[in-house]
N, C-alpha and C. Protein backbone atom coordinates (compact mmCIF):
# COMPACT_ATOMS: atom_id res chain seq x y z
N UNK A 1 30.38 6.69 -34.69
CA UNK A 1 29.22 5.82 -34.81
C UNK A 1 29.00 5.05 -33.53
N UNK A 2 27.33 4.65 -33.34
CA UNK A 2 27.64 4.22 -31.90
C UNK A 2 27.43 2.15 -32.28
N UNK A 3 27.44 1.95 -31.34
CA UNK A 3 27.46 0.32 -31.72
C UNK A 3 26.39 -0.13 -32.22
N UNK A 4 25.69 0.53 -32.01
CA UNK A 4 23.99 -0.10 -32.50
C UNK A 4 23.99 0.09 -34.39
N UNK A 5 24.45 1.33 -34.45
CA UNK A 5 24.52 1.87 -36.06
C UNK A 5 25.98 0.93 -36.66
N UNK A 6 26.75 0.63 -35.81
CA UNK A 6 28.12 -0.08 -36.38
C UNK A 6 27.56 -1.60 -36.46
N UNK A 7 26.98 -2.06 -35.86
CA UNK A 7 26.36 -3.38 -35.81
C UNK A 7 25.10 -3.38 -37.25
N UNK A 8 24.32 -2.59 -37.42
CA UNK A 8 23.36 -2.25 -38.48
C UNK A 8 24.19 -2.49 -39.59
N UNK A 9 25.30 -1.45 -39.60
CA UNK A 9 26.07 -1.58 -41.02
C UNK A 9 26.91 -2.73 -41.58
N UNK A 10 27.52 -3.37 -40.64
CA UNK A 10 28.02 -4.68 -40.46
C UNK A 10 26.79 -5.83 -41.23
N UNK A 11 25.65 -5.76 -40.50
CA UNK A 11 25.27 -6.22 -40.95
C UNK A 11 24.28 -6.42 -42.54
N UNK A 12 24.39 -5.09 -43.01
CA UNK A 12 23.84 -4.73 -43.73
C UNK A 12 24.95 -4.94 -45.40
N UNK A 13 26.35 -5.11 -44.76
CA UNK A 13 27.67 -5.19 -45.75
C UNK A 13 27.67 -6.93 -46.24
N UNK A 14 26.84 -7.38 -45.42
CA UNK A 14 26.98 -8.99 -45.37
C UNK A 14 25.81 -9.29 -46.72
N UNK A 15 25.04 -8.55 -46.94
CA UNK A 15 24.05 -8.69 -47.69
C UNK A 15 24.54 -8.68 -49.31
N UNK A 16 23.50 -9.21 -50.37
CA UNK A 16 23.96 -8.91 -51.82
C UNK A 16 22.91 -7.67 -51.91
N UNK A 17 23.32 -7.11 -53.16
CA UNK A 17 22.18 -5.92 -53.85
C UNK A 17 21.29 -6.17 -53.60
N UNK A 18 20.64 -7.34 -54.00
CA UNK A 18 18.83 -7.40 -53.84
C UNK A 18 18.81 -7.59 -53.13
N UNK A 19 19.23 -8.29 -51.49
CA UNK A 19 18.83 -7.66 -50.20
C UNK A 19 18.67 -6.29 -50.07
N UNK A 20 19.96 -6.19 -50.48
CA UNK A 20 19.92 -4.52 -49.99
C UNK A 20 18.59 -3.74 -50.65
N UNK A 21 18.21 -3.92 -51.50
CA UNK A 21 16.96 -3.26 -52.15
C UNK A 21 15.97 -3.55 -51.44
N UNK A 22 15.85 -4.91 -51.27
CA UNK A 22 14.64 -5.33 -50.02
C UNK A 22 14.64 -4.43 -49.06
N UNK A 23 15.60 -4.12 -48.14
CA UNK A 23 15.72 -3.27 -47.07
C UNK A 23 15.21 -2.21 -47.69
N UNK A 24 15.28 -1.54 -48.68
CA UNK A 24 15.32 -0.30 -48.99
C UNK A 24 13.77 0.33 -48.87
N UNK A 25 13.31 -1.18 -49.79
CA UNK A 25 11.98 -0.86 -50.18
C UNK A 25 10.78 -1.24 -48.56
N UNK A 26 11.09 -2.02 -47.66
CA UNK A 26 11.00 -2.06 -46.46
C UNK A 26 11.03 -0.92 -45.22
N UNK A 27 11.85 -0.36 -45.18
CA UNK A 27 12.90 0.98 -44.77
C UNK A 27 11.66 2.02 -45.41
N UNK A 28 11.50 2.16 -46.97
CA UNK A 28 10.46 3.42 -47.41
C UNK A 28 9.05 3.11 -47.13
N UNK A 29 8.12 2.01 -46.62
CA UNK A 29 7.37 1.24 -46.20
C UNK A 29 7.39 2.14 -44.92
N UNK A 30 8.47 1.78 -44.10
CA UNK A 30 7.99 1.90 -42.43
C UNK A 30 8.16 3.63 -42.25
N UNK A 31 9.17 4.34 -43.01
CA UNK A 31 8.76 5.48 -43.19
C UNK A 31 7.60 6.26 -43.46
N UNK A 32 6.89 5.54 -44.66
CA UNK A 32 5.70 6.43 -44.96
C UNK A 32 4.72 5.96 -44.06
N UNK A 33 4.95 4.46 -43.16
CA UNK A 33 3.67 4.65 -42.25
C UNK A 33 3.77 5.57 -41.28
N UNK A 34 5.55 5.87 -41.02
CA UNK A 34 5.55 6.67 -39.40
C UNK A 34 5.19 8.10 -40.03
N UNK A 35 5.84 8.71 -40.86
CA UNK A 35 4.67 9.68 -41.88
C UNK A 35 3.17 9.75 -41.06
N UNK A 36 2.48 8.56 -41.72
CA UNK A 36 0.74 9.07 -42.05
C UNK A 36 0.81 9.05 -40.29
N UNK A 37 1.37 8.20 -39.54
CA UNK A 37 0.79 8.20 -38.03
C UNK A 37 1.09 9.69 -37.81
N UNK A 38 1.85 10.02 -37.98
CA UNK A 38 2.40 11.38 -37.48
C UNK A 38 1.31 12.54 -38.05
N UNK A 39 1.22 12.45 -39.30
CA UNK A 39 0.09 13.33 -39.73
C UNK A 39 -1.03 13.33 -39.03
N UNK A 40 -1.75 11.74 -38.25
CA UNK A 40 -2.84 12.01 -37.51
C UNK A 40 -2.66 11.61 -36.09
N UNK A 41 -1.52 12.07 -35.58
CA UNK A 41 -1.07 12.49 -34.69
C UNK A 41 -1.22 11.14 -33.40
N UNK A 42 -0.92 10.21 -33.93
CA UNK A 42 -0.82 8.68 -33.66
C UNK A 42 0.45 8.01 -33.23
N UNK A 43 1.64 8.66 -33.88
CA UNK A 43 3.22 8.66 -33.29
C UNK A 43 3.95 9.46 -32.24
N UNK A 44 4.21 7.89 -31.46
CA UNK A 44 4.69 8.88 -29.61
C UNK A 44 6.06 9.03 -29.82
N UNK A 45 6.89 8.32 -30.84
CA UNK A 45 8.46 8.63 -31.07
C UNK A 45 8.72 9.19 -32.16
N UNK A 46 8.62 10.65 -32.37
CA UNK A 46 8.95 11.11 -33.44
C UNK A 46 10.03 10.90 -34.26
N UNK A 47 11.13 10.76 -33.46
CA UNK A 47 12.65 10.93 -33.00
C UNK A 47 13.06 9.31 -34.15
N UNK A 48 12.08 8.79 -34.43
CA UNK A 48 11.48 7.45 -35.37
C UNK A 48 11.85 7.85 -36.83
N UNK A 49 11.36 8.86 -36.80
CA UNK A 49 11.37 9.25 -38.79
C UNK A 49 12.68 9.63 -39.08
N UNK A 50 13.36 10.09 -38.12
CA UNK A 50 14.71 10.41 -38.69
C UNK A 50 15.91 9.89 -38.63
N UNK A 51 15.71 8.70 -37.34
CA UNK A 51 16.33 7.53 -37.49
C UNK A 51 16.32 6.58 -39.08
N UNK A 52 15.15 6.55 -38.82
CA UNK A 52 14.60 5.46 -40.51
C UNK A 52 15.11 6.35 -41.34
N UNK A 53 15.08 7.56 -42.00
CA UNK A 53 15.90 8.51 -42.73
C UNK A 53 17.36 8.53 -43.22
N UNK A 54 17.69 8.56 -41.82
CA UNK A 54 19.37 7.95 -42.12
C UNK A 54 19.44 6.47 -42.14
N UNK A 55 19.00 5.35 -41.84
CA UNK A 55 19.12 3.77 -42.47
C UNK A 55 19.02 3.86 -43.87
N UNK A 56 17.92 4.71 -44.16
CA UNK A 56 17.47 4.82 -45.63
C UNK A 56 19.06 5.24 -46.66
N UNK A 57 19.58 6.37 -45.90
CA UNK A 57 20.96 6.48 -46.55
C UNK A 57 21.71 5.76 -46.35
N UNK A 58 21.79 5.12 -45.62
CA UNK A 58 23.25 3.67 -45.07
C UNK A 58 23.07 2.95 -46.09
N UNK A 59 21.42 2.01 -46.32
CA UNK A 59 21.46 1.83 -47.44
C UNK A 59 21.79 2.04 -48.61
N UNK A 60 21.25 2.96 -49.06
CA UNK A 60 21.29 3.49 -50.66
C UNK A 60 23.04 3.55 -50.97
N UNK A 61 23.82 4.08 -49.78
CA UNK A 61 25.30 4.37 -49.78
C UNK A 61 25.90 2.84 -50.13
N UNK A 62 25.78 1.77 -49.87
CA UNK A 62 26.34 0.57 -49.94
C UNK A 62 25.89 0.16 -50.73
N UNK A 63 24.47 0.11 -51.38
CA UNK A 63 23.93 -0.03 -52.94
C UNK A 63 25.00 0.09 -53.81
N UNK A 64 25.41 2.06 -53.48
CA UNK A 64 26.24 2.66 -54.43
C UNK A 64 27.44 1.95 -54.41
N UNK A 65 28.00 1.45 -53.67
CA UNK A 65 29.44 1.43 -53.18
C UNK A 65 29.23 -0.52 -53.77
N UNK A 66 28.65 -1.06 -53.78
CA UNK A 66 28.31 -2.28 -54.49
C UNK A 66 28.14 -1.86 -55.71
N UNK A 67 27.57 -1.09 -56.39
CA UNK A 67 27.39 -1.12 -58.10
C UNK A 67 29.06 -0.37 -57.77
N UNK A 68 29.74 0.12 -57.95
CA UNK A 68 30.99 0.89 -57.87
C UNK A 68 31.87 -0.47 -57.95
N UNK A 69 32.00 -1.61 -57.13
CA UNK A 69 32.86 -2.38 -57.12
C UNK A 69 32.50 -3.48 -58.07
């Protein structure tokens, strides 16, 4: 992991559930806009959607790993 993603998760462990859901629902927000830009060909960092993709799982993974404990 590089520091930027180890720093994300760090900070993301500090949070309760309903943060974490906030993010989530935030996170699927900025996805579906980089989506529609991309569809009309409006997004210069593609390299964008699949970053946000995997946050989207960092999330959901620590959700899990919080309802688990």
């Amino acid at each position: 992991m590089t520091v930027k993603i180890k720093t994300f998760v760090d900070e993301l462990r500090g949070k309760s559930v309903e943060e974490l859901n906030e993010e989530l629902v935030a996170a699927k927000k900025e996805l579906f806009n980089l989506r529609f830009q991309n569809a009309t060909n409006q997004l210069d960092n593609t390299s964008r959607i699949k970053e946000v993709r995997k946050n989207i799982a960092r999330i959901q993974t620590l959700i899990a790993e919080a309802k688990r404990a």
